[in-house]
C-alpha atoms as a PDB file:
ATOM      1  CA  UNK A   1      68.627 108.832-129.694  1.00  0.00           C
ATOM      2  CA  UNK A   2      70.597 105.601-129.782  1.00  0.00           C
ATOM      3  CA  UNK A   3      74.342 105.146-129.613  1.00  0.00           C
ATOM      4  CA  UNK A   4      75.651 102.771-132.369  1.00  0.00           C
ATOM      5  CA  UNK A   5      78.740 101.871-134.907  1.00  0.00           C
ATOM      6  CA  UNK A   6      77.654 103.734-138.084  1.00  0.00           C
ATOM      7  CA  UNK A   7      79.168 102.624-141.215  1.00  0.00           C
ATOM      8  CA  UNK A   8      78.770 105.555-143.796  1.00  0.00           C
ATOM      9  CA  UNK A   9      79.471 106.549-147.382  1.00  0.00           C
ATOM     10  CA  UNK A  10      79.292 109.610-148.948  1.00  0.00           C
ATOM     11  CA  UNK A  11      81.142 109.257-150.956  1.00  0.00           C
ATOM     12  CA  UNK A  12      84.324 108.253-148.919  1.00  0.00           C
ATOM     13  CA  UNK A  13      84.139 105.416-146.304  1.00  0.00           C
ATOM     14  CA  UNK A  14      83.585 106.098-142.752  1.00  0.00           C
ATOM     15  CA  UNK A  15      83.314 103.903-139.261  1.00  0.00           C
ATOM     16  CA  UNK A  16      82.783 105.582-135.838  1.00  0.00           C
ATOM     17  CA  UNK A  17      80.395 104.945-132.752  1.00  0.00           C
ATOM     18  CA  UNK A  18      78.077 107.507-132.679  1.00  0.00           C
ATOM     19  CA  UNK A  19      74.800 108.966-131.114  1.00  0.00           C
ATOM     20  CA  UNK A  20      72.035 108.299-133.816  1.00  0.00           C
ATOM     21  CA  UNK A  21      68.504 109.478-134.139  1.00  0.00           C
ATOM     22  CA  UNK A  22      65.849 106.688-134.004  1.00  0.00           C
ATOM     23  CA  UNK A  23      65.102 106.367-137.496  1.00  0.00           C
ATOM     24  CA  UNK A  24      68.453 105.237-137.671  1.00  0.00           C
ATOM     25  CA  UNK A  25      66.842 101.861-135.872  1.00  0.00           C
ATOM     26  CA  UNK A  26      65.200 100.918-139.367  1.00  0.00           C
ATOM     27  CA  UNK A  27      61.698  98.446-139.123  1.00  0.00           C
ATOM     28  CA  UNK A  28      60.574  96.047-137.650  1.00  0.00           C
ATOM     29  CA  UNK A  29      57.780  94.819-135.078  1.00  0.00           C
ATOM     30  CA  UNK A  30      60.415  94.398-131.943  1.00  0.00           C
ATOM     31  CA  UNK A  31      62.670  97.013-130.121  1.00  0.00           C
ATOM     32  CA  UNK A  32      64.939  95.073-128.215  1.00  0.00           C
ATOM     33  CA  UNK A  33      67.475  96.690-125.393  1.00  0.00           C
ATOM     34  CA  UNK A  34      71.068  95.313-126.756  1.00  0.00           C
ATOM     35  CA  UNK A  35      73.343  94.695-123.847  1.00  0.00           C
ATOM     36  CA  UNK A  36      76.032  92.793-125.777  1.00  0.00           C
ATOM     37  CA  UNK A  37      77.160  91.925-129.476  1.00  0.00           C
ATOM     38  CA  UNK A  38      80.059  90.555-130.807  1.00  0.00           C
ATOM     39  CA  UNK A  39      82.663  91.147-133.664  1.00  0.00           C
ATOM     40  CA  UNK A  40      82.488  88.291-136.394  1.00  0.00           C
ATOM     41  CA  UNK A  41      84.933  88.348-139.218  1.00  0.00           C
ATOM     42  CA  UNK A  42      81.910  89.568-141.313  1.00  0.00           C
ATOM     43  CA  UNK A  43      81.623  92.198-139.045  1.00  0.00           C
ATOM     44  CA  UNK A  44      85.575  93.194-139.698  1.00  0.00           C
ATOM     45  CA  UNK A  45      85.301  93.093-143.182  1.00  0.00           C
ATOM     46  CA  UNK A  46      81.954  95.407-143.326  1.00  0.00           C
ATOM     47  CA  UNK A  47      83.708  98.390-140.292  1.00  0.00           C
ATOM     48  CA  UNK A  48      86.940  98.505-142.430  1.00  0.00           C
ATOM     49  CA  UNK A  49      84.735  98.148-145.967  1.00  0.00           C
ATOM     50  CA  UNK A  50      87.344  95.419-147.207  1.00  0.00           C
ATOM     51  CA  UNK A  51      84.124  93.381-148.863  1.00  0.00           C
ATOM     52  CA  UNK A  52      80.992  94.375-150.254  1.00  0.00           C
ATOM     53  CA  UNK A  53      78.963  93.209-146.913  1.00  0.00           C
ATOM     54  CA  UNK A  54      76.924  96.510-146.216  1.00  0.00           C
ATOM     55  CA  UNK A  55      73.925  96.696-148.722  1.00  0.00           C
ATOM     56  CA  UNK A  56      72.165 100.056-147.846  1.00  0.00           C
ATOM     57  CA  UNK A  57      73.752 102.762-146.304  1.00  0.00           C
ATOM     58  CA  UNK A  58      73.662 104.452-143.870  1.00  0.00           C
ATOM     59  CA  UNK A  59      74.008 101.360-141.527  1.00  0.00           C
ATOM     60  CA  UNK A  60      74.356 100.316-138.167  1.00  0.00           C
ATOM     61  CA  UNK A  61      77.295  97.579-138.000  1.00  0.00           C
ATOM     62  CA  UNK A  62      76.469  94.234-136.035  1.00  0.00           C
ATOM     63  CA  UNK A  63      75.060  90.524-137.610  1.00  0.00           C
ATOM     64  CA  UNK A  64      74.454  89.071-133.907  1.00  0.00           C
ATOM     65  CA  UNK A  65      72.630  90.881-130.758  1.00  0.00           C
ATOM     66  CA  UNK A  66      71.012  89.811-127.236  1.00  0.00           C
ATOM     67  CA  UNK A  67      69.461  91.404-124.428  1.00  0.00           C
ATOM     68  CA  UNK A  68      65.815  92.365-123.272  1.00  0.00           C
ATOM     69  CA  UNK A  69      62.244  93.636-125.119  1.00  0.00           C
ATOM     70  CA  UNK A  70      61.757  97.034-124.903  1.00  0.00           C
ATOM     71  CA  UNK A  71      58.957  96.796-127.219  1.00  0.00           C
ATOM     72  CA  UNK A  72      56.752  94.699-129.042  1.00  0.00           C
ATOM     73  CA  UNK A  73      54.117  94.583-131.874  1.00  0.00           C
ATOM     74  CA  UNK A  74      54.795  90.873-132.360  1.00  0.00           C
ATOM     75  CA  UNK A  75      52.707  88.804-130.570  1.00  0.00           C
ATOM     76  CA  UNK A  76      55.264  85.914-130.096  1.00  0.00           C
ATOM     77  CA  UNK A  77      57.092  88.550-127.771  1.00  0.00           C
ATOM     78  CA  UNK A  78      56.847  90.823-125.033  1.00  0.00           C
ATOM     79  CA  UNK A  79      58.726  93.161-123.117  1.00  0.00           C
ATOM     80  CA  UNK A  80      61.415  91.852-120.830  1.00  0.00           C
ATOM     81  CA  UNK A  81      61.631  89.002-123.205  1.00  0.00           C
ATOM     82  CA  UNK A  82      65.647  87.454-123.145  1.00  0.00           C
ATOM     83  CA  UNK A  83      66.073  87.499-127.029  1.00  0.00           C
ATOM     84  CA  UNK A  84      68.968  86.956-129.860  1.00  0.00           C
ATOM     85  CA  UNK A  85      69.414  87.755-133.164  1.00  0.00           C
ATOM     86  CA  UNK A  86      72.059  86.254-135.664  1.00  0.00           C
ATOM     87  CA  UNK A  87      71.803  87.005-139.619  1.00  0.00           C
ATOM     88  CA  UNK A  88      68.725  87.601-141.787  1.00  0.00           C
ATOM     89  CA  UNK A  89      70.695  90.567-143.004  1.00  0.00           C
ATOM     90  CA  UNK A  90      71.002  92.018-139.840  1.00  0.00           C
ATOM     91  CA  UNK A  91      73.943  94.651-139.934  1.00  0.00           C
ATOM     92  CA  UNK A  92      74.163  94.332-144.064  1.00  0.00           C
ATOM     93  CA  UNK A  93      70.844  95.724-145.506  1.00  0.00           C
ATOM     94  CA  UNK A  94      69.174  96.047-141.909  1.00  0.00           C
ATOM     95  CA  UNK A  95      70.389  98.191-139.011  1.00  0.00           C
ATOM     96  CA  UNK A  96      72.904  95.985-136.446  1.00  0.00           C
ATOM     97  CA  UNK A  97      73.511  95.242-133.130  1.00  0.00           C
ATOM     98  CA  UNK A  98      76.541  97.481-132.376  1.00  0.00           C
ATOM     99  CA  UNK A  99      74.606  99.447-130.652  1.00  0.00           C
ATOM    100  CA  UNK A 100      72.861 100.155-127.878  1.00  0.00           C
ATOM    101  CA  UNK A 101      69.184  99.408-128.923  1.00  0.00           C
ATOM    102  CA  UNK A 102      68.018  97.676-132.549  1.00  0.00           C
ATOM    103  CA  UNK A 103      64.662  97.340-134.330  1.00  0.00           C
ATOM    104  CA  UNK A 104      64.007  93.889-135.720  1.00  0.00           C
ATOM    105  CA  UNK A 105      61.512  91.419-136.833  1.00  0.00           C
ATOM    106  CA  UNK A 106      59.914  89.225-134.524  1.00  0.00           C
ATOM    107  CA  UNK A 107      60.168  85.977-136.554  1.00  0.00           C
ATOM    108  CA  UNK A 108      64.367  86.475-136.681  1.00  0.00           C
ATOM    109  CA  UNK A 109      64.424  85.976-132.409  1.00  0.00           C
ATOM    110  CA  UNK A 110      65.276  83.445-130.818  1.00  0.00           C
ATOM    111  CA  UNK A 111      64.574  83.059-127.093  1.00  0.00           C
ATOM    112  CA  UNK A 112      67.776  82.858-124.982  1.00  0.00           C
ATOM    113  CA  UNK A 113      68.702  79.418-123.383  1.00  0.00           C
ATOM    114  CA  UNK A 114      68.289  79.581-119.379  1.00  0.00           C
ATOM    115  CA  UNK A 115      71.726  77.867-118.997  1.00  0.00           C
ATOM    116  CA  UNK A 116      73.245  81.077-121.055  1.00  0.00           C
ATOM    117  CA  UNK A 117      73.286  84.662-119.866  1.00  0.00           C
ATOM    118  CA  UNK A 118      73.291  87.749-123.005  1.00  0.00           C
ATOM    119  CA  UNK A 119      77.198  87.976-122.641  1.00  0.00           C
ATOM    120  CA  UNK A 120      77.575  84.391-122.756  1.00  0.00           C
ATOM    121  CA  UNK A 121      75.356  83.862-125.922  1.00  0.00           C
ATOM    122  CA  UNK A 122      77.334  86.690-127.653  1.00  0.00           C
ATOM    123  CA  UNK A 123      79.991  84.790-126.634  1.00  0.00           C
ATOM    124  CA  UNK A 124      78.947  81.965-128.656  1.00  0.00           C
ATOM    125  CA  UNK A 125      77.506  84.387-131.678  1.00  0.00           C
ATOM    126  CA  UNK A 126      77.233  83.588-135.605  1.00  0.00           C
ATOM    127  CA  UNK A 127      80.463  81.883-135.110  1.00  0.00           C
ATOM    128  CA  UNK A 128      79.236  79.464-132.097  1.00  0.00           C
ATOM    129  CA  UNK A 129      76.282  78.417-133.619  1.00  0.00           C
ATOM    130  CA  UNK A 130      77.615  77.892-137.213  1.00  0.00           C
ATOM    131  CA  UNK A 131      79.772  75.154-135.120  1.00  0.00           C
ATOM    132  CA  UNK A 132      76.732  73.602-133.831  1.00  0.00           C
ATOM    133  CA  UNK A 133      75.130  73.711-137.370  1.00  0.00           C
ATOM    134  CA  UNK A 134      78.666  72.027-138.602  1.00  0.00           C
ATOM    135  CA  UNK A 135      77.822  69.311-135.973  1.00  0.00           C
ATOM    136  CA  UNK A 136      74.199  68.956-136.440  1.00  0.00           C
ATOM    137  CA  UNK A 137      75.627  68.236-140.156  1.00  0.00           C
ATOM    138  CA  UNK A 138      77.780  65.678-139.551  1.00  0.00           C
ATOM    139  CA  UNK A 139      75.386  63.706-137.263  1.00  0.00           C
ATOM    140  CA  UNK A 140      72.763  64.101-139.269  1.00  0.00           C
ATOM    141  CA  UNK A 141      75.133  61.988-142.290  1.00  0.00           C
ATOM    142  CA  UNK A 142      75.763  59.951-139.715  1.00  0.00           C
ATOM    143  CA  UNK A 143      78.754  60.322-137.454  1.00  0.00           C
ATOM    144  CA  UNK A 144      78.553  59.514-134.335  1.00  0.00           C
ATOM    145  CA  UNK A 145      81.550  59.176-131.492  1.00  0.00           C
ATOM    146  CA  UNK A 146      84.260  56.353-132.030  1.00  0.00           C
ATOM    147  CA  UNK A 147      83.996  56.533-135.734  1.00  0.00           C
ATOM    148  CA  UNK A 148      87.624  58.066-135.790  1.00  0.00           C
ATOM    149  CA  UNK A 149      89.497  61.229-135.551  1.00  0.00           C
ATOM    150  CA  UNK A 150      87.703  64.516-136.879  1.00  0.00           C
ATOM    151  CA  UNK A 151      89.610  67.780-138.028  1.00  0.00           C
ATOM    152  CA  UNK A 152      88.634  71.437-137.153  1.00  0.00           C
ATOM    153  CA  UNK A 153      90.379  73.896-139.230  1.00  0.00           C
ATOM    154  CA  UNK A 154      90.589  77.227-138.269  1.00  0.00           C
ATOM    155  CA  UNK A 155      90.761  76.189-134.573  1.00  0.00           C
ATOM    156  CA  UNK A 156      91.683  79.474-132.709  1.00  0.00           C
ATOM    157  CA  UNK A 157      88.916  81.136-134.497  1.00  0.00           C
ATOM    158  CA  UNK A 158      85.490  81.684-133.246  1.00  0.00           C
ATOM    159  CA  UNK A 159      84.183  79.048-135.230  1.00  0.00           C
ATOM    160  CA  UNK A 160      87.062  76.782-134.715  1.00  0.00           C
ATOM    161  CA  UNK A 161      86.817  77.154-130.783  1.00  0.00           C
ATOM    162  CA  UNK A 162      83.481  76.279-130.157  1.00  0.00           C
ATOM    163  CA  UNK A 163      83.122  72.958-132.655  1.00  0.00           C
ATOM    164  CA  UNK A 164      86.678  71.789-130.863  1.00  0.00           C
ATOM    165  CA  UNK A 165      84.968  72.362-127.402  1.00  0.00           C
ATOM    166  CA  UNK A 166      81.478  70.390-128.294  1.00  0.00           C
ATOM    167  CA  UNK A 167      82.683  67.821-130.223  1.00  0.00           C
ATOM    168  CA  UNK A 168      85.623  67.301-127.350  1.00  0.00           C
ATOM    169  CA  UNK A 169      82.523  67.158-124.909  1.00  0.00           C
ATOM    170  CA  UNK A 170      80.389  64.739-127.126  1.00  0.00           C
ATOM    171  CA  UNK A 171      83.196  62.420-127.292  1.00  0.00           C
ATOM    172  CA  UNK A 172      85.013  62.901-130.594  1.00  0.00           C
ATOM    173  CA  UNK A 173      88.496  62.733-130.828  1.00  0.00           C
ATOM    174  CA  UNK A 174      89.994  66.192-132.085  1.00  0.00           C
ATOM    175  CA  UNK A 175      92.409  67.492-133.677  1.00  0.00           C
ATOM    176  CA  UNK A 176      92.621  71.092-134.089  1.00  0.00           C
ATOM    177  CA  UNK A 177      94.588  72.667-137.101  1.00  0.00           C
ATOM    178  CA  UNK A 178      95.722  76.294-136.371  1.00  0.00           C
ATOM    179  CA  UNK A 179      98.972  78.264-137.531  1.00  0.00           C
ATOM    180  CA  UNK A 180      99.512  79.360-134.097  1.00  0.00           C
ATOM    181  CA  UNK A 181     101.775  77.528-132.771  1.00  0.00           C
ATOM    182  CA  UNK A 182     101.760  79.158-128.818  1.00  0.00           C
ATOM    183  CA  UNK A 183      98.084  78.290-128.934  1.00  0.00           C
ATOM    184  CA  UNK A 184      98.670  74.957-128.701  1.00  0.00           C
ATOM    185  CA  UNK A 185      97.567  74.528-124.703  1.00  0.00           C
ATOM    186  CA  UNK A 186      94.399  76.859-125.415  1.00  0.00           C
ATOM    187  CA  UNK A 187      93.415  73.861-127.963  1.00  0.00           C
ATOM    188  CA  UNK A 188      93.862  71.341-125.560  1.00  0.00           C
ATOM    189  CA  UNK A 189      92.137  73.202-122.552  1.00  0.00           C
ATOM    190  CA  UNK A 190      89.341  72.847-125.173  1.00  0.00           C
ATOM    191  CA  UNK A 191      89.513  69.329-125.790  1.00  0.00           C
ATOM    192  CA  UNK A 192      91.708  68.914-128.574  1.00  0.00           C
ATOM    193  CA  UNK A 193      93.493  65.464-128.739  1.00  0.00           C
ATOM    194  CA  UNK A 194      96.051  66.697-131.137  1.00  0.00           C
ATOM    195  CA  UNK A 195      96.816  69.800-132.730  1.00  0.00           C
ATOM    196  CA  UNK A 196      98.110  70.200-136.688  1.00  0.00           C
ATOM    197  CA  UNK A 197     100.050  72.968-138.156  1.00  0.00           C
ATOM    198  CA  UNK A 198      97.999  75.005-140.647  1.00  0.00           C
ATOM    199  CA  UNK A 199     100.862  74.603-142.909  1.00  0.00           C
ATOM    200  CA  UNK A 200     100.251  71.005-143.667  1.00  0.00           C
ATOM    201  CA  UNK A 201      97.259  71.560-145.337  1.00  0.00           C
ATOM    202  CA  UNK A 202      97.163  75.417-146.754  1.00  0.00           C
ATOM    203  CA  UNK A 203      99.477  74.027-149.829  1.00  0.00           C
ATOM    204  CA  UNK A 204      98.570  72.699-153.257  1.00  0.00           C
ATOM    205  CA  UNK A 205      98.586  68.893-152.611  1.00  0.00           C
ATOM    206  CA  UNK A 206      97.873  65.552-153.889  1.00  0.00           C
ATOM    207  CA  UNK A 207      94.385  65.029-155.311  1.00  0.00           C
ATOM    208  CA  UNK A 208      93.736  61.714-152.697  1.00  0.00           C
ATOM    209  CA  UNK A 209      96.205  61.279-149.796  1.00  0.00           C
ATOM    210  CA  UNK A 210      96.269  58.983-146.768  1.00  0.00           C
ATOM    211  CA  UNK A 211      92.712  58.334-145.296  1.00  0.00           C
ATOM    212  CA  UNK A 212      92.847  59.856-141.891  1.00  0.00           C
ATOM    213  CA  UNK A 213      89.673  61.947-140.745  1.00  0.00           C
ATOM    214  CA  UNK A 214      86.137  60.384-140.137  1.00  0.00           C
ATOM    215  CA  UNK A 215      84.363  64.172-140.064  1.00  0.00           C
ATOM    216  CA  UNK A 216      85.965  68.010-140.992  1.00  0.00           C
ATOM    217  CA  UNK A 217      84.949  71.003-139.369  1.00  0.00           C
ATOM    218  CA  UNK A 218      86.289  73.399-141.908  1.00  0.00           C
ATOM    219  CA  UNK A 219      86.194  77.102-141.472  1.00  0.00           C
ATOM    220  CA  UNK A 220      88.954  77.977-144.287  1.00  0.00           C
ATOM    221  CA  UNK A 221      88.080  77.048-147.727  1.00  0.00           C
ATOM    222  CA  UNK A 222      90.667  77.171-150.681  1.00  0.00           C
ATOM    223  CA  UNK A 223      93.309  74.792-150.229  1.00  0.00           C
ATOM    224  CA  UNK A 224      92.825  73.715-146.772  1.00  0.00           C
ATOM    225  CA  UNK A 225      89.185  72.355-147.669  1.00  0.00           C
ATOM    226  CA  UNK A 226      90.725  70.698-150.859  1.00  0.00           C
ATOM    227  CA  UNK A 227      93.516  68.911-148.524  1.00  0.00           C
ATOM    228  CA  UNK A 228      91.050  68.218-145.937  1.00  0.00           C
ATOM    229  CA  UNK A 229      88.304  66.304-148.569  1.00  0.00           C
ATOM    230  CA  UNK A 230      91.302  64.565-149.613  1.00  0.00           C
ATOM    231  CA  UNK A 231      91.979  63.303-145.968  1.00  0.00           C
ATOM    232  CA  UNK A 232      88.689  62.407-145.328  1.00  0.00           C
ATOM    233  CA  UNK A 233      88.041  58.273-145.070  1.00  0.00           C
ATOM    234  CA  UNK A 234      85.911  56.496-147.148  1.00  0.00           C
ATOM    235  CA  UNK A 235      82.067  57.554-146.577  1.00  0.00           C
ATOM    236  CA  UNK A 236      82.886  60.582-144.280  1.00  0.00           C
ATOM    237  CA  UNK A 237      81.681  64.081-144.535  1.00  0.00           C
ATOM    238  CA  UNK A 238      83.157  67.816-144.378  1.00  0.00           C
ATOM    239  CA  UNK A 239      80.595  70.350-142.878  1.00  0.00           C
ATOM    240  CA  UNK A 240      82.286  73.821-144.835  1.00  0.00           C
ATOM    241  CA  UNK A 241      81.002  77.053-143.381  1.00  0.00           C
ATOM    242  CA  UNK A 242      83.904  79.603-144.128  1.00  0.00           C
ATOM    243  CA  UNK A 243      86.385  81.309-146.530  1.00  0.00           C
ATOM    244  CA  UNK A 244      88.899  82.750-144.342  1.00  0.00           C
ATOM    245  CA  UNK A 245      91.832  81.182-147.073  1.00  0.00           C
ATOM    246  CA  UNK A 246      89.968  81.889-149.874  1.00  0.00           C
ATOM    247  CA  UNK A 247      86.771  80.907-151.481  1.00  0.00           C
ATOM    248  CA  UNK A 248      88.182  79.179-154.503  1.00  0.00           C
ATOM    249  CA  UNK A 249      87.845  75.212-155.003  1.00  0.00           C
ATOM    250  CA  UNK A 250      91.009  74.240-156.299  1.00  0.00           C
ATOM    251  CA  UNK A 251      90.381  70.851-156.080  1.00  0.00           C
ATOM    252  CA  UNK A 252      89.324  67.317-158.061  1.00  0.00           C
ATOM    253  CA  UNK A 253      86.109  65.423-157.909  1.00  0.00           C
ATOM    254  CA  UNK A 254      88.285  62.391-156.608  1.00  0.00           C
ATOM    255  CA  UNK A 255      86.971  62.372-152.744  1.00  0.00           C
ATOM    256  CA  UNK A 256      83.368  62.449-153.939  1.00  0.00           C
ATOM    257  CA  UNK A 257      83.808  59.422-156.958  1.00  0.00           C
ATOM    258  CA  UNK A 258      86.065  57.401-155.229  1.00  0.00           C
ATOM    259  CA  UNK A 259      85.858  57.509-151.560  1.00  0.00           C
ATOM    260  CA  UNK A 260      82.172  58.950-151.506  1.00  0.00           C
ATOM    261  CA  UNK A 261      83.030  61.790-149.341  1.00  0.00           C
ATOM    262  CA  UNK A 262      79.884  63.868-148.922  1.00  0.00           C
ATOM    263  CA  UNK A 263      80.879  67.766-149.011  1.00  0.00           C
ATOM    264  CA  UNK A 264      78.235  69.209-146.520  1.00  0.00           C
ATOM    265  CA  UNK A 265      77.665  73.303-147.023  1.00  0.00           C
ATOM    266  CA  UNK A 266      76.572  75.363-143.853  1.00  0.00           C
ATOM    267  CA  UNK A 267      74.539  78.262-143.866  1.00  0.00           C
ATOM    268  CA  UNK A 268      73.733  80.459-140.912  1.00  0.00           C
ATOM    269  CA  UNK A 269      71.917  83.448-142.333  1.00  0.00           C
ATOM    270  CA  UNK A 270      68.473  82.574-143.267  1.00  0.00           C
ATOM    271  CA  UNK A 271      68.301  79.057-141.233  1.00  0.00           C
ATOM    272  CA  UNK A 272      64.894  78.026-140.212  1.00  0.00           C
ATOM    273  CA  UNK A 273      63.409  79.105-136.811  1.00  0.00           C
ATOM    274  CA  UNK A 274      63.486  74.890-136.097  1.00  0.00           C
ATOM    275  CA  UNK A 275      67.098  74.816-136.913  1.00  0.00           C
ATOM    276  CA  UNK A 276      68.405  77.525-135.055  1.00  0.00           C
ATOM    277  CA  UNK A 277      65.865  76.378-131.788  1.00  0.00           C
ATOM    278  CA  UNK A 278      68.097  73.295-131.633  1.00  0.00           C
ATOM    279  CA  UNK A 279      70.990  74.788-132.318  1.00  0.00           C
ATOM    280  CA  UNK A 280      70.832  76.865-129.297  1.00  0.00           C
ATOM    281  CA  UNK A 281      68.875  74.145-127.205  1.00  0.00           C
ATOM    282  CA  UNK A 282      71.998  71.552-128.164  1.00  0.00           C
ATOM    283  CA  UNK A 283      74.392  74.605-127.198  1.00  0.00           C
ATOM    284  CA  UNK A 284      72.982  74.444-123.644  1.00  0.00           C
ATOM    285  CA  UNK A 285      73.709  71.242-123.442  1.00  0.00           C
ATOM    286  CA  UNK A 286      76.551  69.870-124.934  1.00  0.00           C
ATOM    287  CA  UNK A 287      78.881  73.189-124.460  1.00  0.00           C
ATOM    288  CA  UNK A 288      80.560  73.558-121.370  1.00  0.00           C
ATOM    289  CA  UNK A 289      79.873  77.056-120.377  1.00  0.00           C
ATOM    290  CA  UNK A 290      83.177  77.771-118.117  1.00  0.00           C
ATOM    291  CA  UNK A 291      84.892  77.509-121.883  1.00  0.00           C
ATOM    292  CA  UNK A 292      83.549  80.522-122.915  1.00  0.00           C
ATOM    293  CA  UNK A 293      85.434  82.473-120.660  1.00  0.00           C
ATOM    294  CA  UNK A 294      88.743  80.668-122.234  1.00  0.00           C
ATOM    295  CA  UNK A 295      87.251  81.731-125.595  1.00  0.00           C
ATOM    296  CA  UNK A 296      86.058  85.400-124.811  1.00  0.00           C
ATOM    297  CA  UNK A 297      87.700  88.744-124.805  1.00  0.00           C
ATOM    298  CA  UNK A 298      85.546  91.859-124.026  1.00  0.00           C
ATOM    299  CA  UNK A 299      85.646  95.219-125.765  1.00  0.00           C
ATOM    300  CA  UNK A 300      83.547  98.461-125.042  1.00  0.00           C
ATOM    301  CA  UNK A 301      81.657  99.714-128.449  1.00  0.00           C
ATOM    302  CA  UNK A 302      84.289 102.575-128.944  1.00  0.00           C
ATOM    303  CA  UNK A 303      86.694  99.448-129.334  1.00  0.00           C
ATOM    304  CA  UNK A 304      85.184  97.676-132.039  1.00  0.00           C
ATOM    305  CA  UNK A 305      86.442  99.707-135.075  1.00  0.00           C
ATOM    306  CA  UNK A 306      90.262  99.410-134.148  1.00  0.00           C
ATOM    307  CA  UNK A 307      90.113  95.751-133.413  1.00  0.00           C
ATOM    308  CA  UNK A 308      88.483  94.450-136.599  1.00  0.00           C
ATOM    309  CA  UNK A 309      92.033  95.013-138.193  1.00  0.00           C
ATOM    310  CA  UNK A 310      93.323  92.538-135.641  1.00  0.00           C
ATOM    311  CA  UNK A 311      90.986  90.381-136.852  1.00  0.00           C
ATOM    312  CA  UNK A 312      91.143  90.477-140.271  1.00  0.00           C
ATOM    313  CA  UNK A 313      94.880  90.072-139.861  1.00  0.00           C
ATOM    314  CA  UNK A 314      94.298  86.439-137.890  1.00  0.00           C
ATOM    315  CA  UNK A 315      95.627  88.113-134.401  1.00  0.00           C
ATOM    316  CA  UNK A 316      92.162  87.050-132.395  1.00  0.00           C
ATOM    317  CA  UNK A 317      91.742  84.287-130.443  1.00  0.00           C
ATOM    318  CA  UNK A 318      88.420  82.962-129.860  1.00  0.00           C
ATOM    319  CA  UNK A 319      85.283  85.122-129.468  1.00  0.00           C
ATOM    320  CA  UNK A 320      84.946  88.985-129.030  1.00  0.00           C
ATOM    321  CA  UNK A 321      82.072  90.256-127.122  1.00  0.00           C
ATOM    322  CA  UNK A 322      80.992  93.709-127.241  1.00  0.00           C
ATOM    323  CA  UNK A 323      79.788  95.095-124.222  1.00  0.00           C
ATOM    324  CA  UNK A 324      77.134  97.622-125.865  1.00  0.00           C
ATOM    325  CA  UNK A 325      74.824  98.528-122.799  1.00  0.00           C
END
């Protein structure tokens, strides 16, 4: 028996943390000893069903996992291995991380960094290395410090928090767009130069506007991507990874035809082993760990269901870890 977040159907929704019998775990070629997760805004939307995220059920909740080997058939692992898991359907069609143990595949793992305990990686989580994949983006287009001011929408948000923080530490100038005004000074602790009101850009607006941003970090979609493209200075990029406005494109090819602004998508779930290696390798360098703990609150497993509504409702700050062992 394992303890876990079970999201069931049958035929009426259900989320609770309960103790679940092994073949509960699903397959896979690694049992792995979870001692923390975390609670993305996937994760929210699958515990209170508001999106079709969960593909099979009966399911253990949970995209993103780390702690120890218990046991291995894969022979690029072994146990007492310091491992981490983030997407390849993990917690949609395959059994999650909300829990106290989880089957997987060997080939989704990804060693933990030395400079990062388990709490501090889950810390980090889908959302912390989506940022670094945003960044990895943009440099790879080009950008590189002094080109000019870049913009991180969403900037309280898991996502948000972590590209603020690295770019901040690679020497970017930032400015952070958030609707919450009080978080202002959390922003700035983070690096943040400036900090913009979500309500400049969340509106319908012109289809070109003033050239301001060398780079976008954008987290939001809809109208805030649209606004932010039509920001961007001649030859820049936006690196989009999230749809927490919307997912509609209610925009003009303008930016593209006439400034050549290159519209970079991000995807986390089914990255490349080589992509995610740097990811994490660049994350022990160029984050400043003592951040996380400005970033992180920490919830037991029982806590997880009530506070995905927080979530949802934009009420988070930063990361959530789940404490699972």
């Amino acid at each position: 028996m394992f303890q876990g977040l079970l999201l069931e159907k049958d035929p009426q929704f259900h989320a609770a943390v309960r103790e679940l019998p092994d073949d509960l775990l699903g397959e896979g070629d690694v049992t792995v000893a979870v001692e923390y997760s975390t609670l993305n805004y996937k994760d929210a939307l699958a515990i209170r069903d508001r999106a079709p995220i969960v593909r099979s059920w009966p399911l253990v909740a949970g995209i993103d996992g780390a702690g120890t080997v218990l046991e291995s058939a894969s022979p690029a692992w072994r146990p007492g291995d310091r491992v981490l898991v983030n997407g390849f359907g993990v917690g949609e069609s395959h059994p999650g991380c909300l829990a106290t143990r989880a089957r997987l595949r060997g080939e989704w793992l990804v060693r933990i960094p030395d400079a990062f305990t388990s709490r501090q990686v889950m810390a980090i989580g889908t959302a912390g290395y989506t940022a670094m994949l945003c960044v990895l983006a943009l440099e790879r287009h080009g950008l590189r410090p002094g080109d000019g001011e870049v913009l991180v929408t969403g900037a309280t948000g898991g996502v948000g928090s972590v590209a603020v923080a690295v770019l901040s530490r690679l020497g970017y100038a930032v400015t952070g767009s958030t609707g919450k005004a009080d978080e202002a000074a959390y922003l700035e602790r983070l690096g943040a130069k400036h900090v913009l009101d979500r309500a400049e850009l969340s509106k319908p607006g012109k289809p070109l506007q003033k050239e301001r941003w060398a780079a976008v970090v954008d987290s939001v979609g809809s109208h805030t991507l649209v606004n932010a493209l039509a920001q961007t200075r001649r030859g820049g990029a936006v690196a989009a990874c999230g749809l927490a406005q919307g997912a509609d494109l209610p925009g003009t090819v303008h930016p593209f035809i006439l400034r050549a602004v290159a519209l970079l998508g991000v995807e986390s779930v089914t990255a490349p082993l080589s992509l995610r290696q740097e990811a994490w390798g660049r994350l022990a360098r160029d984050l400043d760990p003592s951040l996380l703990e400005t970033m992180v609150q920490e919830l037991p497993l029982s806590g997880a269901v009530d506070v995905a509504e927080r979530l949802l409702a934009g009420r988070i700050r930063g990361r959530l870890v789940v404490k699972t062992a």
